[in-house]
PDB file of N, CA and C in Angstrom:
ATOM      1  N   UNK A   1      15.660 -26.503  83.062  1.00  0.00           N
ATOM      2  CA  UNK A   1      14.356 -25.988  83.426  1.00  0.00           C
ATOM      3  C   UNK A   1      13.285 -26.980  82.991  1.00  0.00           C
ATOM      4  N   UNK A   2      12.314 -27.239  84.146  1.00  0.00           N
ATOM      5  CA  UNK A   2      11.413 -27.949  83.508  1.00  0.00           C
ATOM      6  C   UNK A   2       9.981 -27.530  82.862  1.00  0.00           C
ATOM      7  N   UNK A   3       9.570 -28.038  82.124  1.00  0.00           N
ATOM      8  CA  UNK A   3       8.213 -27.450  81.522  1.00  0.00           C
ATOM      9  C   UNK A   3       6.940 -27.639  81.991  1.00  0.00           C
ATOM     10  N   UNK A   4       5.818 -26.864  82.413  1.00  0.00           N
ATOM     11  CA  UNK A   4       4.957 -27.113  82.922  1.00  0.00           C
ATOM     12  C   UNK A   4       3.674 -27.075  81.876  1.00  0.00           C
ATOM     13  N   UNK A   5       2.952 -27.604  82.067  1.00  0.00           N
ATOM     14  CA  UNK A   5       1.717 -27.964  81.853  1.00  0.00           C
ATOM     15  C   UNK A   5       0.385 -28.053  82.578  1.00  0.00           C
ATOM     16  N   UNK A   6      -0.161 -27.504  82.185  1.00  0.00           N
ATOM     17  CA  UNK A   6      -1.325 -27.021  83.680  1.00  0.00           C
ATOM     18  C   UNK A   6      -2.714 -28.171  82.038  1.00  0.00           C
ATOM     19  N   UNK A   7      -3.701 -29.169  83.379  1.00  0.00           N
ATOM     20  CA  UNK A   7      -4.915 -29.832  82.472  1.00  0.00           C
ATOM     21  C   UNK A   7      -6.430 -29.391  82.726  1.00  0.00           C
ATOM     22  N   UNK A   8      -7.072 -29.235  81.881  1.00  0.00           N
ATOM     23  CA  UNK A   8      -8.634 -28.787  82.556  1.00  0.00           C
ATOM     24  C   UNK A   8      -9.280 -29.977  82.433  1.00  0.00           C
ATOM     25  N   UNK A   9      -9.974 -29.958  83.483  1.00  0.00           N
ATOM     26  CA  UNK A   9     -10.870 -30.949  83.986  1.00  0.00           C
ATOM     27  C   UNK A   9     -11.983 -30.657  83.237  1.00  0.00           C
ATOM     28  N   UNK A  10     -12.478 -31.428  82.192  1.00  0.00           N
ATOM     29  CA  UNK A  10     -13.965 -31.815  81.445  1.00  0.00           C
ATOM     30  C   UNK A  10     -14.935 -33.026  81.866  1.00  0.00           C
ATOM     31  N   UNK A  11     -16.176 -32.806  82.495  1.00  0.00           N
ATOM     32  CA  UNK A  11     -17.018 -34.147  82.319  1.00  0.00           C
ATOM     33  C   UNK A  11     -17.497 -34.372  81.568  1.00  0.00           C
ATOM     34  N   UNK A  12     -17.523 -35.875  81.067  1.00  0.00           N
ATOM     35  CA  UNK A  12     -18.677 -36.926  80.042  1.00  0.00           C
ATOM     36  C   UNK A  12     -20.146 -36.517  79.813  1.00  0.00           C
ATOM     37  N   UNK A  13     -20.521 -37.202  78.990  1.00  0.00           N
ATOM     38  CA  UNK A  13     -22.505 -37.236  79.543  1.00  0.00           C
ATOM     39  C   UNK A  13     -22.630 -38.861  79.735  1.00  0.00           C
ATOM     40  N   UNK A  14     -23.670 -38.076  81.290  1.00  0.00           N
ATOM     41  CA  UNK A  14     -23.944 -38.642  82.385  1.00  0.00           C
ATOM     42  C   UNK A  14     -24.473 -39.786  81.371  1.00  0.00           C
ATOM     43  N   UNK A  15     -23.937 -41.580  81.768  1.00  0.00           N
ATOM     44  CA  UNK A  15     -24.807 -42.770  81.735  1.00  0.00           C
ATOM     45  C   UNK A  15     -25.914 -43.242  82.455  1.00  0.00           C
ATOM     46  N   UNK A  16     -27.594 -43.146  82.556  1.00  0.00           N
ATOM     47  CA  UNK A  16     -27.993 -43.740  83.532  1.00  0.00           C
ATOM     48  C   UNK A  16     -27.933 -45.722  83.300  1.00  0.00           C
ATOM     49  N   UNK A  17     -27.779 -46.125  84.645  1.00  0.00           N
ATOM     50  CA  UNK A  17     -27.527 -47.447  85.070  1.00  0.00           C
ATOM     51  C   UNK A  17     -28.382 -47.852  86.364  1.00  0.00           C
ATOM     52  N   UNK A  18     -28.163 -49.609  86.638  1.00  0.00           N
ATOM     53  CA  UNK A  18     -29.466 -49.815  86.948  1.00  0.00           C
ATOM     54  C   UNK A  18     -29.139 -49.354  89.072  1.00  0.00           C
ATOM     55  N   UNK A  19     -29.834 -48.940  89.950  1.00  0.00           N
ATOM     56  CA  UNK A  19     -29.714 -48.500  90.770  1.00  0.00           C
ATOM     57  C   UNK A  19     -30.117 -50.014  91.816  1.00  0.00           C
ATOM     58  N   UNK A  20     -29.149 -51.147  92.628  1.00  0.00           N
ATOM     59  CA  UNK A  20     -29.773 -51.982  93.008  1.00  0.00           C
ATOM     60  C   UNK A  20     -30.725 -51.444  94.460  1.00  0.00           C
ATOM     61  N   UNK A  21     -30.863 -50.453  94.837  1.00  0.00           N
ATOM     62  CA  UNK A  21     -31.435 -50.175  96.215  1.00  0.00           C
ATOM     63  C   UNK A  21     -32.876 -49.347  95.550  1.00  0.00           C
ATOM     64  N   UNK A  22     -32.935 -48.321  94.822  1.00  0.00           N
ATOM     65  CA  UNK A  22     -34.294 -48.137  94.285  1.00  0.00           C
ATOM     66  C   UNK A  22     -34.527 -49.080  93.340  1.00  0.00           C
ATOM     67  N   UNK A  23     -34.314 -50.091  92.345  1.00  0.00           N
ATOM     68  CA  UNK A  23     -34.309 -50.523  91.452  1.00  0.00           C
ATOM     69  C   UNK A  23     -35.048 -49.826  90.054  1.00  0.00           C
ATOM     70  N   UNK A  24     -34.187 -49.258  89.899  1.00  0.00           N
ATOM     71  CA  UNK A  24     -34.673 -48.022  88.770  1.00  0.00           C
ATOM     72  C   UNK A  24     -33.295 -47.325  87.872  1.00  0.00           C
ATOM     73  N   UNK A  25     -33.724 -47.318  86.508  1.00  0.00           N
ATOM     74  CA  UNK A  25     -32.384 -46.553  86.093  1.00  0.00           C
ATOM     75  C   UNK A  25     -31.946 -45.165  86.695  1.00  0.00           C
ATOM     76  N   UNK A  26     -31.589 -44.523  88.135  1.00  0.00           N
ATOM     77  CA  UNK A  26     -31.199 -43.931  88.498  1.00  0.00           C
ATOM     78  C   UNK A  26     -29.855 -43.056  88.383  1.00  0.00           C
ATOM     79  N   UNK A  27     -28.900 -44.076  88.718  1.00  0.00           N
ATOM     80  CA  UNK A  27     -27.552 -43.993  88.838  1.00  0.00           C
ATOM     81  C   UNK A  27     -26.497 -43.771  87.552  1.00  0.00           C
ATOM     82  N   UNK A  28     -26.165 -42.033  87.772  1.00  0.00           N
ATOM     83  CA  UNK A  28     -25.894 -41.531  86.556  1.00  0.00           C
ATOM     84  C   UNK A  28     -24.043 -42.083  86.819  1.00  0.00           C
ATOM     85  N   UNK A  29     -23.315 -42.411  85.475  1.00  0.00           N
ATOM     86  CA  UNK A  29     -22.226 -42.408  85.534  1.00  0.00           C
ATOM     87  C   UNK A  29     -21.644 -41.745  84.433  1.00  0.00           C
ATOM     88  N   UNK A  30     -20.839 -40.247  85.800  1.00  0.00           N
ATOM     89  CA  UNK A  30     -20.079 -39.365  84.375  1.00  0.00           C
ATOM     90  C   UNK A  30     -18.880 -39.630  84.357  1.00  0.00           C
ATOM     91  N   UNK A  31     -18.033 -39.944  83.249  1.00  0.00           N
ATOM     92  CA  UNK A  31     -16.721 -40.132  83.020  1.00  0.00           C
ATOM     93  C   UNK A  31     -15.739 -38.610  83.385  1.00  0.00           C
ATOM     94  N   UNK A  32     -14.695 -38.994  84.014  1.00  0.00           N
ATOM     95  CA  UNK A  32     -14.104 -37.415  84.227  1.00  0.00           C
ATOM     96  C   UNK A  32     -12.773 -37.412  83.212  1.00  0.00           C
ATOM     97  N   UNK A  33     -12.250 -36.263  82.688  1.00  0.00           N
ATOM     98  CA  UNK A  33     -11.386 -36.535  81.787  1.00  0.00           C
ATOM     99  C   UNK A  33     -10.568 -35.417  81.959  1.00  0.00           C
ATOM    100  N   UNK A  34      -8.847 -35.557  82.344  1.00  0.00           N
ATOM    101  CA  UNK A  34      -7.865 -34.436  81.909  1.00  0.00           C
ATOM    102  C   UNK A  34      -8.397 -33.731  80.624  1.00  0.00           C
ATOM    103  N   UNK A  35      -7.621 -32.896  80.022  1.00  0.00           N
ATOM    104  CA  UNK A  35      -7.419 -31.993  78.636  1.00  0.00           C
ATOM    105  C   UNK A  35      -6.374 -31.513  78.869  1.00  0.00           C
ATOM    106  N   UNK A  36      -5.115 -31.804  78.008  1.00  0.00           N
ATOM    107  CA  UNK A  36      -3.740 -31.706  77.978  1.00  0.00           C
ATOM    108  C   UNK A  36      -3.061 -31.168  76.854  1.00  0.00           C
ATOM    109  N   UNK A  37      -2.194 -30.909  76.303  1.00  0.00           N
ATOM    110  CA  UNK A  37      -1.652 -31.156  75.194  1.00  0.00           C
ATOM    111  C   UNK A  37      -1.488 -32.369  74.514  1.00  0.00           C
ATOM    112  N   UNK A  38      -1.353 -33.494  75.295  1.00  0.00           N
ATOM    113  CA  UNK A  38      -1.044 -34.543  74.802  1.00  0.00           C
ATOM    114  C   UNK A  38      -2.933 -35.077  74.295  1.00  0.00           C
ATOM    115  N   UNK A  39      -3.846 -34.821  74.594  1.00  0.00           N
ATOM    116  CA  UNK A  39      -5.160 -35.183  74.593  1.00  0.00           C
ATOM    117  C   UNK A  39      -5.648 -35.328  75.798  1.00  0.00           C
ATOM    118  N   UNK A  40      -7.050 -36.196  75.744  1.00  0.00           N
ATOM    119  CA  UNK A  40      -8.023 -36.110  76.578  1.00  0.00           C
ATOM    120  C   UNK A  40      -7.370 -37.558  77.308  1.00  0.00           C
ATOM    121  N   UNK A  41      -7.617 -37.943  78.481  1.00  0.00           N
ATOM    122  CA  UNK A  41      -7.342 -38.753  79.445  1.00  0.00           C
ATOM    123  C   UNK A  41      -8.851 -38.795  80.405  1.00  0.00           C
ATOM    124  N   UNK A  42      -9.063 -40.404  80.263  1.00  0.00           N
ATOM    125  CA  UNK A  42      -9.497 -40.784  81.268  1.00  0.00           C
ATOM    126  C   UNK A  42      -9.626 -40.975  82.798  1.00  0.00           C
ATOM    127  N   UNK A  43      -9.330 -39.813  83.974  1.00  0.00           N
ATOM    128  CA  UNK A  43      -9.149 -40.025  85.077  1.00  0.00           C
ATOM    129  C   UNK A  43      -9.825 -40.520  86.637  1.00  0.00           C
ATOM    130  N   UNK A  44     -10.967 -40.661  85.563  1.00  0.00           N
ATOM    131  CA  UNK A  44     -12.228 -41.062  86.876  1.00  0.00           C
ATOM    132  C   UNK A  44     -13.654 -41.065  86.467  1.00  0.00           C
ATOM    133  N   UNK A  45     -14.214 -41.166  87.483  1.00  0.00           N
ATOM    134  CA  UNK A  45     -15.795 -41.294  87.279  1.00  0.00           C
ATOM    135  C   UNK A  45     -16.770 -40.636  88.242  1.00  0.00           C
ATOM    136  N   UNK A  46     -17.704 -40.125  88.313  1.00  0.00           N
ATOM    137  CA  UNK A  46     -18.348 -39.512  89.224  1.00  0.00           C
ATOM    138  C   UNK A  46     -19.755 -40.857  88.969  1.00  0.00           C
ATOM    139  N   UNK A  47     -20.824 -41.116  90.097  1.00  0.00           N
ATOM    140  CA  UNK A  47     -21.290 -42.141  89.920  1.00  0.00           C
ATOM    141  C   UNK A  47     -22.224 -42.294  91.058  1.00  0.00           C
ATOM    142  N   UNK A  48     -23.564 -41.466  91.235  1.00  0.00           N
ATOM    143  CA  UNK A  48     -23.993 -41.459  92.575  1.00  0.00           C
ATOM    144  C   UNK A  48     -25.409 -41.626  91.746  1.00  0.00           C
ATOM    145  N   UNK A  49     -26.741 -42.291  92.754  1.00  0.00           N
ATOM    146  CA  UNK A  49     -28.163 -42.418  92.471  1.00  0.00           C
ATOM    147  C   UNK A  49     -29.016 -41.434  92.449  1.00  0.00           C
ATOM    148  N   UNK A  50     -29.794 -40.768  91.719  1.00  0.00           N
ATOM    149  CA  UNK A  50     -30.610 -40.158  91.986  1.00  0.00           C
ATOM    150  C   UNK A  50     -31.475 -39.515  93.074  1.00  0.00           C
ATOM    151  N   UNK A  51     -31.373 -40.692  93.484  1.00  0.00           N
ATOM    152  CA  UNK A  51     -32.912 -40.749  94.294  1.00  0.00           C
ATOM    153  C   UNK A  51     -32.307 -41.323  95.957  1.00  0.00           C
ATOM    154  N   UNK A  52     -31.554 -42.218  96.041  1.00  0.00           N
ATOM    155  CA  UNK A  52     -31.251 -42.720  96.883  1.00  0.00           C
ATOM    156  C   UNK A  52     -29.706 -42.348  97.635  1.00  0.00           C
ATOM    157  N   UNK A  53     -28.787 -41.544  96.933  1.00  0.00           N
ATOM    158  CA  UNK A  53     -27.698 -41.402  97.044  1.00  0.00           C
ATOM    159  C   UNK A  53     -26.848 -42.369  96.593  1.00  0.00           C
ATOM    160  N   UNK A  54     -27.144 -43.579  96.815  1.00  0.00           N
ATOM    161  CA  UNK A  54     -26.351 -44.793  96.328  1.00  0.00           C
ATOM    162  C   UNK A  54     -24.910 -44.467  95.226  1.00  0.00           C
ATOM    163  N   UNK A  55     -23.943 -44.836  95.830  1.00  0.00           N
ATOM    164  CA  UNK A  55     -22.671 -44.906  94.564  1.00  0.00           C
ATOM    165  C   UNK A  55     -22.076 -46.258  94.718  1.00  0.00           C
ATOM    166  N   UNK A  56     -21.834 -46.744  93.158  1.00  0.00           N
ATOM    167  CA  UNK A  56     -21.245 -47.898  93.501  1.00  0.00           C
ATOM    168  C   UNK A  56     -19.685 -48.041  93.377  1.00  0.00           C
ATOM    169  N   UNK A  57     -19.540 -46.622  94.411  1.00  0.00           N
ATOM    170  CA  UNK A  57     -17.646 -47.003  94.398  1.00  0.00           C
ATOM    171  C   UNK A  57     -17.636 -46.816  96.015  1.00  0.00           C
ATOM    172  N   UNK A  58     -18.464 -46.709  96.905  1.00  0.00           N
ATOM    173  CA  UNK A  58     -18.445 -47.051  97.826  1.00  0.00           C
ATOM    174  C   UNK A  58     -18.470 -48.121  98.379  1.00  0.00           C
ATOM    175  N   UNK A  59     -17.832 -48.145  99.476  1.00  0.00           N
ATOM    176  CA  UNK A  59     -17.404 -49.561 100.623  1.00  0.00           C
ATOM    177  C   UNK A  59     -18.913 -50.114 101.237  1.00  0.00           C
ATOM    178  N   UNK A  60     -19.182 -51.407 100.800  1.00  0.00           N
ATOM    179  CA  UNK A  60     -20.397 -52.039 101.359  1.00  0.00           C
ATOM    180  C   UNK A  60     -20.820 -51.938 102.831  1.00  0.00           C
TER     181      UNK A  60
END
């Protein structure tokens, strides 16, 4: 039998960074993180502009 493990999803606090299309600290970057038994895990980032929409994990 195998053992399951179910993780909750926790976000960071938001980084603002510099936004190159408004040029303004806009662009919040929240870290996304499992919660496991084993600990917290790094799994991503959420990362969009304020003002402009801008994300910089989008395709140019």
């Amino acid at each position: 039998m195998t053992a399951r493990e179910f993780a909750t999803v926790h976000f960071g606090e938001p980084e603002p960074e510099w936004c190159p299309r408004c040029a303004k600290d806009t662009v919040n970057r929240t870290p996304i993180y499992a919660l496991a038994s084993s600990g917290p895990r790094r799994i991503g980032e959420y990362a969009i502009c304020d003002e402009c929409g801008h994300s910089p994990h989008t395709n140019r």
